[in-house]
C-alpha atoms as a PDB file:
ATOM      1  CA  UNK A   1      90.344  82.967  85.532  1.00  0.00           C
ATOM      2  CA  UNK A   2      92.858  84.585  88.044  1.00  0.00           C
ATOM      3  CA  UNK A   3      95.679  86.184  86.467  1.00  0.00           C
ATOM      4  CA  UNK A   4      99.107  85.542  87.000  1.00  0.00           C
ATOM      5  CA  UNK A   5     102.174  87.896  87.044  1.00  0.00           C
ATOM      6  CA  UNK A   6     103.072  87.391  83.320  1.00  0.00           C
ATOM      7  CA  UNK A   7      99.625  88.189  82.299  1.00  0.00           C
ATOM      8  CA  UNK A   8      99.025  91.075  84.505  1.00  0.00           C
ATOM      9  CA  UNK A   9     102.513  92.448  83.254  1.00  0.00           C
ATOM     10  CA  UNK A  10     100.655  92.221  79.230  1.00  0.00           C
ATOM     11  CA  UNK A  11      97.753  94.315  80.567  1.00  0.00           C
ATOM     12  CA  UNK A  12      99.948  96.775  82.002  1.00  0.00           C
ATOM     13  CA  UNK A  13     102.274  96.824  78.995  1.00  0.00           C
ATOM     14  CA  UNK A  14      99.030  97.211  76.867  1.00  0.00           C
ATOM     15  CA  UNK A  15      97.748 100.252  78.765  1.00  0.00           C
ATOM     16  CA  UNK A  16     101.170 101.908  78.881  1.00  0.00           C
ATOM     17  CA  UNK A  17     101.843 101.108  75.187  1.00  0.00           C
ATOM     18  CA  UNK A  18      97.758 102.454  74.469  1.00  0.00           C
ATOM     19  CA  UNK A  19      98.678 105.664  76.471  1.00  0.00           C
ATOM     20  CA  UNK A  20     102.167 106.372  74.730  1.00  0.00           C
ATOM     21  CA  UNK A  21     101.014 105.749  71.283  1.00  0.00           C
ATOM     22  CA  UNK A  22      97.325 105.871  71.001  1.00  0.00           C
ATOM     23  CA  UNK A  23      97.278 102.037  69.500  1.00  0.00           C
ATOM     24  CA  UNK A  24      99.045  98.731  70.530  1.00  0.00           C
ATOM     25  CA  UNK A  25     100.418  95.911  68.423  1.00  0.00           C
ATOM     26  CA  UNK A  26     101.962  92.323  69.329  1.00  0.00           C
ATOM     27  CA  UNK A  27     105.485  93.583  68.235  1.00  0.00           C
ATOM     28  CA  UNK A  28     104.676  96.640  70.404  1.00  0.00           C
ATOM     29  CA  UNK A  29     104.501  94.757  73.091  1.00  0.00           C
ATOM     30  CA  UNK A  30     107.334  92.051  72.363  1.00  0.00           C
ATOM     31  CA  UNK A  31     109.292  95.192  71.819  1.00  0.00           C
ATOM     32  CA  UNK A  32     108.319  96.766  75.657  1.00  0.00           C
ATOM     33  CA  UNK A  33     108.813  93.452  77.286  1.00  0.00           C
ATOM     34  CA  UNK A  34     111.761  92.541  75.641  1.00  0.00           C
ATOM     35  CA  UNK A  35     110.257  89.068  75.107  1.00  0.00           C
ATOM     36  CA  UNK A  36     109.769  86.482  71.840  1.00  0.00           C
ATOM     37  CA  UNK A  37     107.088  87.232  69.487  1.00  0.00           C
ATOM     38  CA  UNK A  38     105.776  83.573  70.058  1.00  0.00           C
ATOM     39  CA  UNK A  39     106.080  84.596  73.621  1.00  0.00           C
ATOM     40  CA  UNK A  40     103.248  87.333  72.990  1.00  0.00           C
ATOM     41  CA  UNK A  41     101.343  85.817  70.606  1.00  0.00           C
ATOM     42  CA  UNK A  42     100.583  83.120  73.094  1.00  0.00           C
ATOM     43  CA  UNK A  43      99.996  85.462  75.914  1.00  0.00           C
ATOM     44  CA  UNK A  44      97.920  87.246  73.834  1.00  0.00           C
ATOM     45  CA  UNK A  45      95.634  84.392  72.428  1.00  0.00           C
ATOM     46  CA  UNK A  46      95.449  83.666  76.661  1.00  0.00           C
ATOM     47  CA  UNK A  47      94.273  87.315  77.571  1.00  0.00           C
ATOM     48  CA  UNK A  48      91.755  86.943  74.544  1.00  0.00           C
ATOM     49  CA  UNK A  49      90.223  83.478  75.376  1.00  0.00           C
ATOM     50  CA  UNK A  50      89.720  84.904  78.526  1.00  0.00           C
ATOM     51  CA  UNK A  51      88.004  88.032  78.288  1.00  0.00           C
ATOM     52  CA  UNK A  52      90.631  90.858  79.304  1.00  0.00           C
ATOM     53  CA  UNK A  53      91.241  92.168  75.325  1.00  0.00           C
ATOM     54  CA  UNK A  54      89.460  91.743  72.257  1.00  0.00           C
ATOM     55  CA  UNK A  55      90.852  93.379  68.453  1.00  0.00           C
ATOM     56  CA  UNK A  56      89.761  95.593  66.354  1.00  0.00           C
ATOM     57  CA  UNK A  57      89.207  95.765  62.964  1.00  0.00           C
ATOM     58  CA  UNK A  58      92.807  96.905  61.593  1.00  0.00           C
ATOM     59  CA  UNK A  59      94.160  94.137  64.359  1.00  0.00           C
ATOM     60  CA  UNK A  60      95.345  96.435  66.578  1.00  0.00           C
ATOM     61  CA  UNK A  61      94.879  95.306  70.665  1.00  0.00           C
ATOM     62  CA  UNK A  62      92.343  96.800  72.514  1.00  0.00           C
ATOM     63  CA  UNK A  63      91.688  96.107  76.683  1.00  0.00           C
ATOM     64  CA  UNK A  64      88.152  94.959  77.242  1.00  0.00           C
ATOM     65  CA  UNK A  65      86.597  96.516  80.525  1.00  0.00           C
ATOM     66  CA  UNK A  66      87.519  93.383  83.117  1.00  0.00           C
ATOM     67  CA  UNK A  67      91.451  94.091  81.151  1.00  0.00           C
ATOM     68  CA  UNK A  68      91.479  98.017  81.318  1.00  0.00           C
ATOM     69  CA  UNK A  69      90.669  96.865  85.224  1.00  0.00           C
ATOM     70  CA  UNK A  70      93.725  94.972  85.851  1.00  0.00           C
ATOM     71  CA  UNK A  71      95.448  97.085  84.025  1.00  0.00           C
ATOM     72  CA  UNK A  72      95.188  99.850  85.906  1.00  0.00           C
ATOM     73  CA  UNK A  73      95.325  98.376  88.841  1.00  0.00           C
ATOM     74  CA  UNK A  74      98.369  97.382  88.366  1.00  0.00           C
ATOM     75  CA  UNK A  75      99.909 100.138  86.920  1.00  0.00           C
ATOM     76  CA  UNK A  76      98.643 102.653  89.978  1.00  0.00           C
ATOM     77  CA  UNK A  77     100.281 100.113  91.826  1.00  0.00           C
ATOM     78  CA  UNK A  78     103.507 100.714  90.385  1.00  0.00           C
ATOM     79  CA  UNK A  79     103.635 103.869  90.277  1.00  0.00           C
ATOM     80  CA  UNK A  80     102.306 104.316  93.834  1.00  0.00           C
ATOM     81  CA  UNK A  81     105.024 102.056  94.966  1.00  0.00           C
ATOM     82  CA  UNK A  82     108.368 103.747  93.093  1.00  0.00           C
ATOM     83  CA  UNK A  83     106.980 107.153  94.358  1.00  0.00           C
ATOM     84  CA  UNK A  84     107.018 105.503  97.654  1.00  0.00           C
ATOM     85  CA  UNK A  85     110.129 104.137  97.560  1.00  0.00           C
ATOM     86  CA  UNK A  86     112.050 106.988  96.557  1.00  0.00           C
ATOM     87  CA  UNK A  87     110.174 109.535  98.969  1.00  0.00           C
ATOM     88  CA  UNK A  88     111.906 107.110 101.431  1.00  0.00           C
ATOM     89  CA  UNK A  89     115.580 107.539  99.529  1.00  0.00           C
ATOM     90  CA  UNK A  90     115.583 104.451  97.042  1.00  0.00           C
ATOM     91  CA  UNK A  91     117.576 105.147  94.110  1.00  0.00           C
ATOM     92  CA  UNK A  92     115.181 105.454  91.322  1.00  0.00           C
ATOM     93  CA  UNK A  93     115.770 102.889  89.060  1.00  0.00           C
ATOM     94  CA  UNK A  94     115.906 100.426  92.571  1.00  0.00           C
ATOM     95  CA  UNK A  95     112.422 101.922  93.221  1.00  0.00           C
ATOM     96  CA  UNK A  96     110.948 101.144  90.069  1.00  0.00           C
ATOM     97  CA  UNK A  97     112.636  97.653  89.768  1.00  0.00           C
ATOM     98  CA  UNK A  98     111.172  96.589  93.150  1.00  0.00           C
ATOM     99  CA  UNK A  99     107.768  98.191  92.673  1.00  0.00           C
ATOM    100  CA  UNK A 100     107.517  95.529  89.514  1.00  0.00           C
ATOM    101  CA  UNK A 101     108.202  92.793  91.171  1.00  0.00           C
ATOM    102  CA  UNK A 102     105.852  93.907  94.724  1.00  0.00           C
ATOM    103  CA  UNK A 103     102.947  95.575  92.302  1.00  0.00           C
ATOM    104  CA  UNK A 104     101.773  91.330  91.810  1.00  0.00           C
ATOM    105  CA  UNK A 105     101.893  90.662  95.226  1.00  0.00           C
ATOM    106  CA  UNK A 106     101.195  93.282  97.765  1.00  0.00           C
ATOM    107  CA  UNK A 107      98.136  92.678  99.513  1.00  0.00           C
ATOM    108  CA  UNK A 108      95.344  95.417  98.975  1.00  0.00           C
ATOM    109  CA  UNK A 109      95.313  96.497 102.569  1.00  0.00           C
ATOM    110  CA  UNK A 110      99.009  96.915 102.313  1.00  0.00           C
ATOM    111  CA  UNK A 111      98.747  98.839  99.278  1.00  0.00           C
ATOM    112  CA  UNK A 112      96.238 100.842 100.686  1.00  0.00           C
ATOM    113  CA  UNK A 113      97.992 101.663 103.959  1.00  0.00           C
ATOM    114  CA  UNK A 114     101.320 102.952 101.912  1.00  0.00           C
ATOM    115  CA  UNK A 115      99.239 105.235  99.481  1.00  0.00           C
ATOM    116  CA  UNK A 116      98.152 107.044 102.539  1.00  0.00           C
ATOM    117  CA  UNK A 117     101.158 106.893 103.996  1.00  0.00           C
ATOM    118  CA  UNK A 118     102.703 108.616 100.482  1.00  0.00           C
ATOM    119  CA  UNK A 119      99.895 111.218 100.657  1.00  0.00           C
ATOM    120  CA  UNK A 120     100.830 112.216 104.320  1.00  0.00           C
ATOM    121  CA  UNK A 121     104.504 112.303 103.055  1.00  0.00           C
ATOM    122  CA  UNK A 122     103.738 114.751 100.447  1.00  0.00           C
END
């Protein structure tokens, strides 16, 4: 199943929300995402049927592999990107704004070519 931008936006909530508190719930992550709780109990049941989380036994979310992929691939994204953009003199708040909405669709070769071009920066 190819994710789109909502559901690669979960993982990456999940991981952050995993990282920051060691455990992630649905009203974590409707809490994160300022979003419904019918809004993540759907997306949810979605990233479940298709592989990218499972639960555990106290309920709590967990990424599968194929998730914790995404996931971070998406996050390095956005964090390459915001370093990026402020190296360059975005505000940032601007930088990390615009590096959530580009992290979905930047191609990998893109992506690639500005992470070097951050490391030469630095």
């Amino acid at each position: 199943m190819e994710l789109h931008e909502s559901g690669e936006m979960y993982l990456e909530t999940i991981l952050v929300l995993k990282n920051r508190f060691g455990y992630v719930r649905s009203i974590d992550i409707a809490n994160e995402m300022n979003v419904s709780k019918p809004s993540v109990s759907r997306a949810v049941r979605l990233l479940k049927d298709n592989g990218y989380i499972s639960f555990d036994l106290n309920g709590m979310i967990l990424l599968t592999d194929s998730g914790r992929a995404v996931a971070e691939k998406i996050y390095e994204r956005h964090q390459i990107l915001t370093q990026y953009f402020t190296a360059i003199g975005v505000s940032a708040d601007t930088a990390s704004h615009d590096a959530c909405k580009i992290e979905h669709i930047i191609s990998d070769e893109t992506f690639e070519f500005l992470k070097s071009k951050l490391a030469q920066m630095q």
